[in-house]
PDB file of N, CA and C in Angstrom:
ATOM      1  N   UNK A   1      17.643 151.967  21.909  1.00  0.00           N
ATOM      2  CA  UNK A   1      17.993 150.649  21.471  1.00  0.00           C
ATOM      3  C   UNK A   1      19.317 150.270  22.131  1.00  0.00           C
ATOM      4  N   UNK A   2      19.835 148.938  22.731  1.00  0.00           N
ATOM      5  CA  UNK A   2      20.574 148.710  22.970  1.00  0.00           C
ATOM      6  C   UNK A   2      21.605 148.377  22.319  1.00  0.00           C
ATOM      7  N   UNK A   3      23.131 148.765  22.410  1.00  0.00           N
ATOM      8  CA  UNK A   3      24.156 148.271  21.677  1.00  0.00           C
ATOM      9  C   UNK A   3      25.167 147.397  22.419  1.00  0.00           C
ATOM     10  N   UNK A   4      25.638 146.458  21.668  1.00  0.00           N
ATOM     11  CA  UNK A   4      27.028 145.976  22.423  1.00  0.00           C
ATOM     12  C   UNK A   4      27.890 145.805  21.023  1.00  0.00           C
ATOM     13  N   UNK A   5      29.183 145.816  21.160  1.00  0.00           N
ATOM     14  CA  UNK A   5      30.079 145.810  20.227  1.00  0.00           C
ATOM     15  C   UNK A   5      31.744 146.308  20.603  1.00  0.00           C
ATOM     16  N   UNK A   6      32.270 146.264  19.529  1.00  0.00           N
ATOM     17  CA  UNK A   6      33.551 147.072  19.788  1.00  0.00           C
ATOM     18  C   UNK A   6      34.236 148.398  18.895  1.00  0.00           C
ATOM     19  N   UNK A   7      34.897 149.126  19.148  1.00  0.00           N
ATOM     20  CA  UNK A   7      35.063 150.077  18.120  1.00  0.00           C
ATOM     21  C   UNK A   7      36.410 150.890  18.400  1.00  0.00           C
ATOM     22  N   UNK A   8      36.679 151.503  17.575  1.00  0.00           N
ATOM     23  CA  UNK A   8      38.217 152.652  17.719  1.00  0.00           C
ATOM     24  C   UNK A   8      37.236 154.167  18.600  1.00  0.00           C
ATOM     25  N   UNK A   9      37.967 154.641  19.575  1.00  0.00           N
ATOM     26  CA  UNK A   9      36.878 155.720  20.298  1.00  0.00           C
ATOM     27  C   UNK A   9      38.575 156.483  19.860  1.00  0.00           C
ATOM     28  N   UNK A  10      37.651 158.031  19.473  1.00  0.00           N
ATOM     29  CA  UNK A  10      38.597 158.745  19.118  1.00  0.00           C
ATOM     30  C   UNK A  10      38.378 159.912  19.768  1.00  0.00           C
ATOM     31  N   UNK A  11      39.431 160.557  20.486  1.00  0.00           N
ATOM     32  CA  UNK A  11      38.906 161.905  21.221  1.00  0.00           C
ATOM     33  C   UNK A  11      39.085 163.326  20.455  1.00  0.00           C
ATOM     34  N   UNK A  12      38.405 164.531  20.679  1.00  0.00           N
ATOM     35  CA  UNK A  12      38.419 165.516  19.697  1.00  0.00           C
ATOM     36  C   UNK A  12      38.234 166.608  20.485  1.00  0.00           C
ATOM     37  N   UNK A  13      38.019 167.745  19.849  1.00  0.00           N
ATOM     38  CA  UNK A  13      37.584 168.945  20.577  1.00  0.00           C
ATOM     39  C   UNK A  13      36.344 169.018  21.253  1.00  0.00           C
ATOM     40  N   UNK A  14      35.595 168.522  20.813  1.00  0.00           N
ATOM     41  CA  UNK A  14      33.968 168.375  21.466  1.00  0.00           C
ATOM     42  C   UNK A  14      33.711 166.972  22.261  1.00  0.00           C
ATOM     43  N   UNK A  15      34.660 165.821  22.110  1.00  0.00           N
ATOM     44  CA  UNK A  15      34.061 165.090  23.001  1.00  0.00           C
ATOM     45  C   UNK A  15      34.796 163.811  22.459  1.00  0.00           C
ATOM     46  N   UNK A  16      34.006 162.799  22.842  1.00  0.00           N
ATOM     47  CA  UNK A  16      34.571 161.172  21.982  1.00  0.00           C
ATOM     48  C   UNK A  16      33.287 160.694  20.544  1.00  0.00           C
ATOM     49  N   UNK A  17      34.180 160.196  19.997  1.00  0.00           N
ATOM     50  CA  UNK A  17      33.180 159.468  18.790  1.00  0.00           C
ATOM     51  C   UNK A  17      34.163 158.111  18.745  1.00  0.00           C
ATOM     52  N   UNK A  18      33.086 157.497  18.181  1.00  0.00           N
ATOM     53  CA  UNK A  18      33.328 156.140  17.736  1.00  0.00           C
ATOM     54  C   UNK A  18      32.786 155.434  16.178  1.00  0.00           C
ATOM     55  N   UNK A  19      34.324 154.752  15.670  1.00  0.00           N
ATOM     56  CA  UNK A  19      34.331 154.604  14.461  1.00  0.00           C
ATOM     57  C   UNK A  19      32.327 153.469  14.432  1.00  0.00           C
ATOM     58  N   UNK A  20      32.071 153.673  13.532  1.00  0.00           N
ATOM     59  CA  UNK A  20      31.043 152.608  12.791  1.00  0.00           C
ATOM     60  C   UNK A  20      30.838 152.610  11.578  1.00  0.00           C
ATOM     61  N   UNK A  21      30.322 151.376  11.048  1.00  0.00           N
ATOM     62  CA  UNK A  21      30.041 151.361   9.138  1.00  0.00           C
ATOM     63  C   UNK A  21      28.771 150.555   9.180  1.00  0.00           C
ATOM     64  N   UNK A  22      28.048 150.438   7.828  1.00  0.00           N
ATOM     65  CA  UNK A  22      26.961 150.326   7.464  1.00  0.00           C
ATOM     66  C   UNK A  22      27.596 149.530   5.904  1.00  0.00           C
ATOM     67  N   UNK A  23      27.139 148.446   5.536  1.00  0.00           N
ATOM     68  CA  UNK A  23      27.301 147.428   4.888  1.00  0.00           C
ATOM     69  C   UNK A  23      25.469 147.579   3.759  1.00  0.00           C
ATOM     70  N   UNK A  24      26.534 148.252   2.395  1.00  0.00           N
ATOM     71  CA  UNK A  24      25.276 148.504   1.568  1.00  0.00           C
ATOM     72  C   UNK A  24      24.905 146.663   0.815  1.00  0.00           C
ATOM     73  N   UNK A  25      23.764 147.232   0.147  1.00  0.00           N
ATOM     74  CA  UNK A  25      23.600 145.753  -0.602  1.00  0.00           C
ATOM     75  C   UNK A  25      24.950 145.086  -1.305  1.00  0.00           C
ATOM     76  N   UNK A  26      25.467 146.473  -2.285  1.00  0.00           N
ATOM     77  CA  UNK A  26      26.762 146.110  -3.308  1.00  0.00           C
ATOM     78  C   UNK A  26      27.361 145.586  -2.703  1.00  0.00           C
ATOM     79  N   UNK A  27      27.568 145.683  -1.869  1.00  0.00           N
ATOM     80  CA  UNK A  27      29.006 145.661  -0.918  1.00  0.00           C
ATOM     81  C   UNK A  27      30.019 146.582  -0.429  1.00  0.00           C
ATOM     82  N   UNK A  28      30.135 147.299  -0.606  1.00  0.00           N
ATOM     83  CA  UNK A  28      30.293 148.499  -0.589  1.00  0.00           C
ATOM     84  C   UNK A  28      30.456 148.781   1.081  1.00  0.00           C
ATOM     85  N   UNK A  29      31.279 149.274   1.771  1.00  0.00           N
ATOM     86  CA  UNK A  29      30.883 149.524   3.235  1.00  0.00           C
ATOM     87  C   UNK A  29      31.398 151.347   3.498  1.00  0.00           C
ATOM     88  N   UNK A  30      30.241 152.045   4.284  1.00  0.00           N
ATOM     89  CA  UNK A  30      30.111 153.426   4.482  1.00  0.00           C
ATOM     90  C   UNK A  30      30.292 153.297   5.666  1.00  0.00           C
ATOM     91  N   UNK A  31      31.403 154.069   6.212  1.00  0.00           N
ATOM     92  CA  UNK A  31      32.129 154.265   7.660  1.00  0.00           C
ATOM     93  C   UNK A  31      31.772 155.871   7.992  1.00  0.00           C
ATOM     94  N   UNK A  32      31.639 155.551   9.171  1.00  0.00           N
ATOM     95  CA  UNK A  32      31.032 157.002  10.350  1.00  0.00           C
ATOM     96  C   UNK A  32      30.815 157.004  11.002  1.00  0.00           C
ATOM     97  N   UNK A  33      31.288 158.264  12.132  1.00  0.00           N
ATOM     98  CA  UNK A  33      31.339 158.125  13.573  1.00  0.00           C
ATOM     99  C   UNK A  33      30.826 158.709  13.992  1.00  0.00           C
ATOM    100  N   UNK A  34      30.036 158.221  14.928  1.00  0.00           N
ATOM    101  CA  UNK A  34      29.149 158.662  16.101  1.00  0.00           C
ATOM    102  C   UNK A  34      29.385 159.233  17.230  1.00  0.00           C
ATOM    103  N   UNK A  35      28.954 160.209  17.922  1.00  0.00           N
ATOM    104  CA  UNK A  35      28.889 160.629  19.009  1.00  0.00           C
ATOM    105  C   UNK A  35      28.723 160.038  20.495  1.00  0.00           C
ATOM    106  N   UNK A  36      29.787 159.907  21.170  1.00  0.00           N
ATOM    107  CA  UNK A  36      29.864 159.149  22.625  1.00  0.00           C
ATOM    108  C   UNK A  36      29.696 159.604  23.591  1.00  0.00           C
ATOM    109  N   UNK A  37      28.786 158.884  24.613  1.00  0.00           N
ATOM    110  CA  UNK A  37      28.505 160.072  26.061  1.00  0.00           C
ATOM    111  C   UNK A  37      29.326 158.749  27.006  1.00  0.00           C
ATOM    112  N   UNK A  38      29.485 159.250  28.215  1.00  0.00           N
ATOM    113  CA  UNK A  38      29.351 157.993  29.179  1.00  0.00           C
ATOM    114  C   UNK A  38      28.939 158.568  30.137  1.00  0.00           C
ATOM    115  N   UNK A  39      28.594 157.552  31.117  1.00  0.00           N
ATOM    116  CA  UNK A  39      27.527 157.541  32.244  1.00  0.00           C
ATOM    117  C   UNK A  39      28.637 157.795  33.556  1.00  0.00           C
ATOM    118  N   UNK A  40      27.850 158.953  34.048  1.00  0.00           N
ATOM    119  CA  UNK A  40      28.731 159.898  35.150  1.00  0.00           C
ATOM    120  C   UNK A  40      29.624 158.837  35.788  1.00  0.00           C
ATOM    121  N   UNK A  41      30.862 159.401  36.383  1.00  0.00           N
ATOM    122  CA  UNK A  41      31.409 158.704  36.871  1.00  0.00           C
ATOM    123  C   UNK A  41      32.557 157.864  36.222  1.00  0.00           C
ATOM    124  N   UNK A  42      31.928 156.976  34.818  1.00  0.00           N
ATOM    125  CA  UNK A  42      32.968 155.960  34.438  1.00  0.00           C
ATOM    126  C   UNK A  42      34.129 156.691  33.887  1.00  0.00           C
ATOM    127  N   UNK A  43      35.014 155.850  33.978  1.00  0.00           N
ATOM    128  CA  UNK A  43      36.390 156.631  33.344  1.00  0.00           C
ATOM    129  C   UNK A  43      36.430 156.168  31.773  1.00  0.00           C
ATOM    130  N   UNK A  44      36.962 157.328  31.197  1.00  0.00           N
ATOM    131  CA  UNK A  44      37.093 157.634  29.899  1.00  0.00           C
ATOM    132  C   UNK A  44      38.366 156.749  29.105  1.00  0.00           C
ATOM    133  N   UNK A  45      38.567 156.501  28.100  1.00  0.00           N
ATOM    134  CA  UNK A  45      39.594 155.568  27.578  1.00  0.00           C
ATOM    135  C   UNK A  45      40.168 156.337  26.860  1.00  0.00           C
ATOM    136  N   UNK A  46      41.542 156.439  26.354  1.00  0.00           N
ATOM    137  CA  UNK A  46      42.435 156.977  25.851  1.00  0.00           C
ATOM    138  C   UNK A  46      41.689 157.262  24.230  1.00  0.00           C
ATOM    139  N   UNK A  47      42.681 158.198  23.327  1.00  0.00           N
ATOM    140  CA  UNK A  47      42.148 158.353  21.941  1.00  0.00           C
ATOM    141  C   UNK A  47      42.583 157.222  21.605  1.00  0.00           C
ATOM    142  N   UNK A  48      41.949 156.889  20.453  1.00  0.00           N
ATOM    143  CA  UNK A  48      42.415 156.056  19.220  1.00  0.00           C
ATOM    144  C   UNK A  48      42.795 154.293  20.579  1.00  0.00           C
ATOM    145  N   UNK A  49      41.676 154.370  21.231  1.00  0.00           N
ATOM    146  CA  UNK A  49      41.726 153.261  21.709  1.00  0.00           C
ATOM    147  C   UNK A  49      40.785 152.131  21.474  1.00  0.00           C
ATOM    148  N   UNK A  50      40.827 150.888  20.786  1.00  0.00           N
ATOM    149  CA  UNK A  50      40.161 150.282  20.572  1.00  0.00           C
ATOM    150  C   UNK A  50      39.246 149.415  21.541  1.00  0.00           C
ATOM    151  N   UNK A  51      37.936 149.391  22.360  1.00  0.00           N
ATOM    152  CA  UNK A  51      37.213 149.199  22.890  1.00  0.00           C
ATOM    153  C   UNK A  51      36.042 148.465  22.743  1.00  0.00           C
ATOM    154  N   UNK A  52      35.479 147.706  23.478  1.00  0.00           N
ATOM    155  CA  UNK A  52      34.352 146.773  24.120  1.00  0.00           C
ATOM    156  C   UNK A  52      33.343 147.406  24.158  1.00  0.00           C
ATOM    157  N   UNK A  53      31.985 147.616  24.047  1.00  0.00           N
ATOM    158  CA  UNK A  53      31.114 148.602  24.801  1.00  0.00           C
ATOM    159  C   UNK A  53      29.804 148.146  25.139  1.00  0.00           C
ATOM    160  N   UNK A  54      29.082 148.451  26.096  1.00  0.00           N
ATOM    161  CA  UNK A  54      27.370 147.882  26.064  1.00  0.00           C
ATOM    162  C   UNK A  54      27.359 149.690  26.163  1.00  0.00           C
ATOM    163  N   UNK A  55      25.797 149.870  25.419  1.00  0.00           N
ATOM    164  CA  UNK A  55      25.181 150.721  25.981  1.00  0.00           C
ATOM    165  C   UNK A  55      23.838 151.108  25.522  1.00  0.00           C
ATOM    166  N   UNK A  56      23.507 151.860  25.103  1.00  0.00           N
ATOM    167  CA  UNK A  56      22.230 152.255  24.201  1.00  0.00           C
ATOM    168  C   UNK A  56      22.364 153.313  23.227  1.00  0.00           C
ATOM    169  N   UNK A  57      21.281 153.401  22.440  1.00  0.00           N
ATOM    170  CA  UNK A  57      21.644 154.630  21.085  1.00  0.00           C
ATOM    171  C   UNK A  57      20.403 155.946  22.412  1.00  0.00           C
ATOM    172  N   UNK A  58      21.358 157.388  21.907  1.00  0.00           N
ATOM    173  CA  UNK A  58      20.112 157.985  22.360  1.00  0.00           C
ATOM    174  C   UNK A  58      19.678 159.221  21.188  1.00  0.00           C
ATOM    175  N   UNK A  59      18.661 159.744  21.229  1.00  0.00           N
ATOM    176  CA  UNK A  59      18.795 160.499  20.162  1.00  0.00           C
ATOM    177  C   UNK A  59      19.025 162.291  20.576  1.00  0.00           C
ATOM    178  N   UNK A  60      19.213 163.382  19.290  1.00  0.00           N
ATOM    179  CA  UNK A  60      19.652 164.746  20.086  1.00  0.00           C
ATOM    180  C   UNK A  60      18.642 165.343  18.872  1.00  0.00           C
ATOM    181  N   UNK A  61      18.540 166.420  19.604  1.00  0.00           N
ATOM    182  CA  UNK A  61      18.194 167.389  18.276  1.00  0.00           C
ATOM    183  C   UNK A  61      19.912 168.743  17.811  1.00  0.00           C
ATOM    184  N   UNK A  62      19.564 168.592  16.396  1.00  0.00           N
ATOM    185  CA  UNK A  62      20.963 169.601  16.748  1.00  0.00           C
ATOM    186  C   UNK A  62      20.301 170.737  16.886  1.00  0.00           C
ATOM    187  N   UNK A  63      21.257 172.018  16.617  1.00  0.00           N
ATOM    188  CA  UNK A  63      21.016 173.768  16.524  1.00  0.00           C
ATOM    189  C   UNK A  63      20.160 173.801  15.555  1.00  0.00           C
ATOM    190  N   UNK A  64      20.204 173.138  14.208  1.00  0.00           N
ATOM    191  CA  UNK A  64      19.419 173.621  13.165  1.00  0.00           C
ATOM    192  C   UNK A  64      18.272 172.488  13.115  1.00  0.00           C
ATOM    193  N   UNK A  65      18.088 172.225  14.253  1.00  0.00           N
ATOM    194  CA  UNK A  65      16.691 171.389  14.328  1.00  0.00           C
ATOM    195  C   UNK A  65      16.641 169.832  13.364  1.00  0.00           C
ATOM    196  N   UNK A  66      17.817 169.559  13.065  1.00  0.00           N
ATOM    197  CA  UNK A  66      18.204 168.597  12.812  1.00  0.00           C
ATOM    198  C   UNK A  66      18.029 167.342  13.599  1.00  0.00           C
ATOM    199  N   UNK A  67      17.333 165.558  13.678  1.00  0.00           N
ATOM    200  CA  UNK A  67      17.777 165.233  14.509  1.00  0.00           C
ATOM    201  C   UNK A  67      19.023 164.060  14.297  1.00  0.00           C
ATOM    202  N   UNK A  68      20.072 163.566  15.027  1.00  0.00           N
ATOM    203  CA  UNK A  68      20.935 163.115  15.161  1.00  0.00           C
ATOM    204  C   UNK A  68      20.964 161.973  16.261  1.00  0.00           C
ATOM    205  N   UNK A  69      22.085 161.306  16.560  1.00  0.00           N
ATOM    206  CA  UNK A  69      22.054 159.786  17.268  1.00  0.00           C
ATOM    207  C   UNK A  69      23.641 159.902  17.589  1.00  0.00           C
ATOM    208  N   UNK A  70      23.399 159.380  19.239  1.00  0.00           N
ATOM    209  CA  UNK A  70      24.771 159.367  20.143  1.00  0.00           C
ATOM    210  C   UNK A  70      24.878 158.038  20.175  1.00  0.00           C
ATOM    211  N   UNK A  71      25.824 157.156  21.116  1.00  0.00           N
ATOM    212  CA  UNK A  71      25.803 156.322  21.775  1.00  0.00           C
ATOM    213  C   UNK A  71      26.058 156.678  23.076  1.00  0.00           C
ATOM    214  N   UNK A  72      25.390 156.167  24.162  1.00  0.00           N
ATOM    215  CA  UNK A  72      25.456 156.282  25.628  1.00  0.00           C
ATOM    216  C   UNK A  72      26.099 155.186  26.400  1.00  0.00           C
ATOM    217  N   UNK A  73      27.176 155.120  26.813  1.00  0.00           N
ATOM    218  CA  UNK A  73      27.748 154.390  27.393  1.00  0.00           C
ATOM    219  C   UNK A  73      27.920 154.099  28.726  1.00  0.00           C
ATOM    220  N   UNK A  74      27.113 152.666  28.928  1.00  0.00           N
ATOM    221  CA  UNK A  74      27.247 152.298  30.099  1.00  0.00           C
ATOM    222  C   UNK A  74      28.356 151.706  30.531  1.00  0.00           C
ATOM    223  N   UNK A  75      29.285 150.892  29.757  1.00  0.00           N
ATOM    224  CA  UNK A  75      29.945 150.507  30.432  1.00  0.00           C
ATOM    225  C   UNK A  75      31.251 149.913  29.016  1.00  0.00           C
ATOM    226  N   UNK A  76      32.692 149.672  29.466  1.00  0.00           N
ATOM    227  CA  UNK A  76      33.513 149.175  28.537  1.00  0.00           C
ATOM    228  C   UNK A  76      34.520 148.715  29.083  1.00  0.00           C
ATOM    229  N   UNK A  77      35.156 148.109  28.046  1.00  0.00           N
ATOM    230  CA  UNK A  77      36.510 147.372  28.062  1.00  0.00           C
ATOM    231  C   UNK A  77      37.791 147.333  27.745  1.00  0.00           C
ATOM    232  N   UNK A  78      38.712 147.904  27.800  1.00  0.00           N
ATOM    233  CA  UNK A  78      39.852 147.636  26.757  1.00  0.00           C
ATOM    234  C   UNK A  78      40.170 146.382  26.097  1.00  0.00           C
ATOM    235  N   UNK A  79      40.274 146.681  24.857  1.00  0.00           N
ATOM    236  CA  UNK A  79      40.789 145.277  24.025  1.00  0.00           C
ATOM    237  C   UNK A  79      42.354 145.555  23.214  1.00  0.00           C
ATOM    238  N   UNK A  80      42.564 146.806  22.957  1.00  0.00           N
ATOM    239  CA  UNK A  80      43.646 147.103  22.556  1.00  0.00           C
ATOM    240  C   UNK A  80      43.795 148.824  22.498  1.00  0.00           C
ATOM    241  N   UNK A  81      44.896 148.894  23.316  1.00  0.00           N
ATOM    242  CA  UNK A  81      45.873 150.840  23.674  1.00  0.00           C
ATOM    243  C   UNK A  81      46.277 151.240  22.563  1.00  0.00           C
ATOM    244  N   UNK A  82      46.148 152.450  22.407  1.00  0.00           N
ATOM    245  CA  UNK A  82      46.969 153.350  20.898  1.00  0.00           C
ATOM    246  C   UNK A  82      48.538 153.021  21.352  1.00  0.00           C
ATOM    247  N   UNK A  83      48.821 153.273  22.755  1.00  0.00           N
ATOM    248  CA  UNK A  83      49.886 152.923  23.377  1.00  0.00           C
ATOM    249  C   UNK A  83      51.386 151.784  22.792  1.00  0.00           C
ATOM    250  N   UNK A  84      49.873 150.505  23.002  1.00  0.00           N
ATOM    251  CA  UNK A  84      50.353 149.345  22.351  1.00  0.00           C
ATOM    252  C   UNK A  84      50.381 148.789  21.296  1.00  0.00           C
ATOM    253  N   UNK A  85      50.459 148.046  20.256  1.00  0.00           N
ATOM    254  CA  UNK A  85      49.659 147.767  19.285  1.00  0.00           C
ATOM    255  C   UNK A  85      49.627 146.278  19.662  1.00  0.00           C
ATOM    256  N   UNK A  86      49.920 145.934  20.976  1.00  0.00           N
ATOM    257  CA  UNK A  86      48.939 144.185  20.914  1.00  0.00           C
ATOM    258  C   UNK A  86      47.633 143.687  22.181  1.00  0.00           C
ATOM    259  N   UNK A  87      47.474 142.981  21.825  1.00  0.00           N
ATOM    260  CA  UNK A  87      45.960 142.681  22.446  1.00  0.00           C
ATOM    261  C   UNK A  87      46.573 142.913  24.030  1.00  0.00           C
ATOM    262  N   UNK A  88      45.074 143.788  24.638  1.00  0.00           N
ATOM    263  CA  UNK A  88      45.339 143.780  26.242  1.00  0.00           C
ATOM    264  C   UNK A  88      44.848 142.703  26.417  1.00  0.00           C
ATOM    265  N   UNK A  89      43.564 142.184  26.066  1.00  0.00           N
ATOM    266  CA  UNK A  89      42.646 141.201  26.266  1.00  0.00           C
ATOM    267  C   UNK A  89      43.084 139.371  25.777  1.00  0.00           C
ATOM    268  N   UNK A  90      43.415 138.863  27.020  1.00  0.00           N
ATOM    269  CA  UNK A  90      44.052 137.688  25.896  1.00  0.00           C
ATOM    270  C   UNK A  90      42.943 136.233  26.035  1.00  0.00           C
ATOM    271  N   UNK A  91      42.943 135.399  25.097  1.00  0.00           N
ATOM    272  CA  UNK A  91      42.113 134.716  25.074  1.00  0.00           C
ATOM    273  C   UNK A  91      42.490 133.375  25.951  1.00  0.00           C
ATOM    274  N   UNK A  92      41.047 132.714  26.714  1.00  0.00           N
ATOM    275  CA  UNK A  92      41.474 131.930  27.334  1.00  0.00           C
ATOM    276  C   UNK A  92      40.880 130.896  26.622  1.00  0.00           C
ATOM    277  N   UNK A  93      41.980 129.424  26.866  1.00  0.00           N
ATOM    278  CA  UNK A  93      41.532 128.408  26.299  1.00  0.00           C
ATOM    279  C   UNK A  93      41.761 127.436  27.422  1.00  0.00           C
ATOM    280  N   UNK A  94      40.075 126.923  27.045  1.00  0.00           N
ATOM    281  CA  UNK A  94      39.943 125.972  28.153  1.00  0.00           C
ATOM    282  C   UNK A  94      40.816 124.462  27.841  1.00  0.00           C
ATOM    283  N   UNK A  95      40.990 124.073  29.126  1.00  0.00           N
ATOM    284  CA  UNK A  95      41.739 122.943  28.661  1.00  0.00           C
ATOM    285  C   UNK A  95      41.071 121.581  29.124  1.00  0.00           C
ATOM    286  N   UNK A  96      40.280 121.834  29.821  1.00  0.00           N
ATOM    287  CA  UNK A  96      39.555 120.285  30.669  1.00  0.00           C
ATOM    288  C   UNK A  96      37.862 120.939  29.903  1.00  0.00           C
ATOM    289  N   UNK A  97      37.344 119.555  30.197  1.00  0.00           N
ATOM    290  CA  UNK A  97      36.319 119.021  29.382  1.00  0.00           C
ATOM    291  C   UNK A  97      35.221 119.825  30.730  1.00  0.00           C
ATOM    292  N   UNK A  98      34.017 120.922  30.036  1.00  0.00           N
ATOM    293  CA  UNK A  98      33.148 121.323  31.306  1.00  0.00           C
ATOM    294  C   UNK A  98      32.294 120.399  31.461  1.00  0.00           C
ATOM    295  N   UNK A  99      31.979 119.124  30.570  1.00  0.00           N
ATOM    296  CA  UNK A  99      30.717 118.567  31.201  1.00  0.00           C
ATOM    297  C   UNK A  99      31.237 117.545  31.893  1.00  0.00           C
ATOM    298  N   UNK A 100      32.287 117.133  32.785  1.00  0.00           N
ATOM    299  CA  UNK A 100      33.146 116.606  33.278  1.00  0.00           C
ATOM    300  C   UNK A 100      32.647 116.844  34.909  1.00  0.00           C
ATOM    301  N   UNK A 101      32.364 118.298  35.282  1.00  0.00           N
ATOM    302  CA  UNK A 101      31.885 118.693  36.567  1.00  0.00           C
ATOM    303  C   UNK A 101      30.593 118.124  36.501  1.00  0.00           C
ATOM    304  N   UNK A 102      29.511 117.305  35.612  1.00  0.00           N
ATOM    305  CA  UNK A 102      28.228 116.864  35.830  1.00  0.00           C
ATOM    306  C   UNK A 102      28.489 115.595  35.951  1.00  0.00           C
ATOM    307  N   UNK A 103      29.502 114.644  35.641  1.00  0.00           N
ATOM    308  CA  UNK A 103      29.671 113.360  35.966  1.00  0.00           C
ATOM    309  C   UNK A 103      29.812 112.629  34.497  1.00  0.00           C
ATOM    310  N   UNK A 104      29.558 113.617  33.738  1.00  0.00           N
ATOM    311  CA  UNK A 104      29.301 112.643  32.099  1.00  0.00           C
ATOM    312  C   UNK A 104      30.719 113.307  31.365  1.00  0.00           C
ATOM    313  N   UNK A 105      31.343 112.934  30.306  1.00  0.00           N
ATOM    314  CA  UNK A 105      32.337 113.148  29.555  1.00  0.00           C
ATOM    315  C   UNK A 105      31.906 112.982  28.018  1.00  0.00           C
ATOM    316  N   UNK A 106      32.482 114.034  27.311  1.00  0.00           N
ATOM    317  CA  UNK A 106      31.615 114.086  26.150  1.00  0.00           C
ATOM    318  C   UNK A 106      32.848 113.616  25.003  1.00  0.00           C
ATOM    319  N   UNK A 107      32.568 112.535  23.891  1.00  0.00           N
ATOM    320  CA  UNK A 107      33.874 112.551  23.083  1.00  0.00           C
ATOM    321  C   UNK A 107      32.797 112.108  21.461  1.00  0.00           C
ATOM    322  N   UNK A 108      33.477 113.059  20.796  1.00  0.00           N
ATOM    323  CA  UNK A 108      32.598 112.839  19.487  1.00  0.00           C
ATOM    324  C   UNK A 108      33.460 112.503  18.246  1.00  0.00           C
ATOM    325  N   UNK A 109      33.114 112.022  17.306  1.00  0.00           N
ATOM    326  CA  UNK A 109      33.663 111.080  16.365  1.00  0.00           C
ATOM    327  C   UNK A 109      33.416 112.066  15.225  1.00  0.00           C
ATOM    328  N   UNK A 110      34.421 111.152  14.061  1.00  0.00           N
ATOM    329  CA  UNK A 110      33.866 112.266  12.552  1.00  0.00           C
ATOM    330  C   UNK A 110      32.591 111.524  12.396  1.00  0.00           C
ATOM    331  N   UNK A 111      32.360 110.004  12.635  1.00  0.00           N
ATOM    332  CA  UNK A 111      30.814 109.585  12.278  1.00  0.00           C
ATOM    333  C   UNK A 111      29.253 110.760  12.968  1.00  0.00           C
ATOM    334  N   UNK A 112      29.906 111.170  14.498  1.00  0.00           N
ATOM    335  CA  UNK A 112      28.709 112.043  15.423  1.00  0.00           C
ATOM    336  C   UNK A 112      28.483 113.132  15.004  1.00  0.00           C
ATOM    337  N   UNK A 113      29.387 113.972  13.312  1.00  0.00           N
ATOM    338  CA  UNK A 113      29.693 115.537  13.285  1.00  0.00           C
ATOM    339  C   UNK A 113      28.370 114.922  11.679  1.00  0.00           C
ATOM    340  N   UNK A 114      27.617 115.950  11.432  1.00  0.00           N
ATOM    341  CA  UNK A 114      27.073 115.764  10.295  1.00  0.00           C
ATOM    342  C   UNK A 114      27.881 116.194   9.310  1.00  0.00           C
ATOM    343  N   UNK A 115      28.504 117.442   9.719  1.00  0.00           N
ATOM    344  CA  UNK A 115      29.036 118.539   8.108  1.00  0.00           C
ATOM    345  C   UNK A 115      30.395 117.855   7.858  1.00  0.00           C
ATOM    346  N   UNK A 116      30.801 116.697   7.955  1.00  0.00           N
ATOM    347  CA  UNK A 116      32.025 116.222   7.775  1.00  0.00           C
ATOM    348  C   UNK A 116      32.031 114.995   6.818  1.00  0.00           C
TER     349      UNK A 116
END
């Protein structure tokens, strides 16, 4: 299955995991981390670095014939360093109008918005 998202990747003796939670009916939210591979080659991100990721779930069997679920990582981002504590990633805000490059200009009223 494919994933995209972001998460805290934490490094350990055996490898990287990454924080995730699961959102019960109550409300209630159950946090746990998963097992991280990445795809030969890419470079690895610091501990306790907060990250971007696409990749896919894959599954393992353990020793005691258990089976279990990694994430495989194709590819990521930095969004924020243990290093730092502020955003690497900064947001851009557009400032000119895009439907402007088609010849038309778009301007809407509180009458054109329904939820208002």
């Amino acid at each position: 299955m494919k994933i995209t998202g972001s998460g805290t990747i934490y490094k350990n003796d055996y490898g990287f995991t990454i924080s995730d939670h699961q959102k019960q009916q109550d409300g209630t939210v159950n946090r746990f981390y998963v097992p991280v591979r990445f795809k030969r080659g890419l470079q690895q991100p610091n501990n306790k670095d907060f990250v971007s990721i696409e990749g896919f779930t894959k599954p393992y069997k353990t020793k005691d014939d258990k089976l279990g679920m990694s994430y495989f990582i194709m590819d990521w981002a930095l969004i924020s360093s243990a290093d730092t504590e502020e955003p690497v990633i900064e947001e851009t805000k557009q400032e000119t109008d895009p439907f402007t490059a088609f010849g038309c200009e778009v301007t809407l009223d509180d009458d054109d918005l329904p939820f208002w």
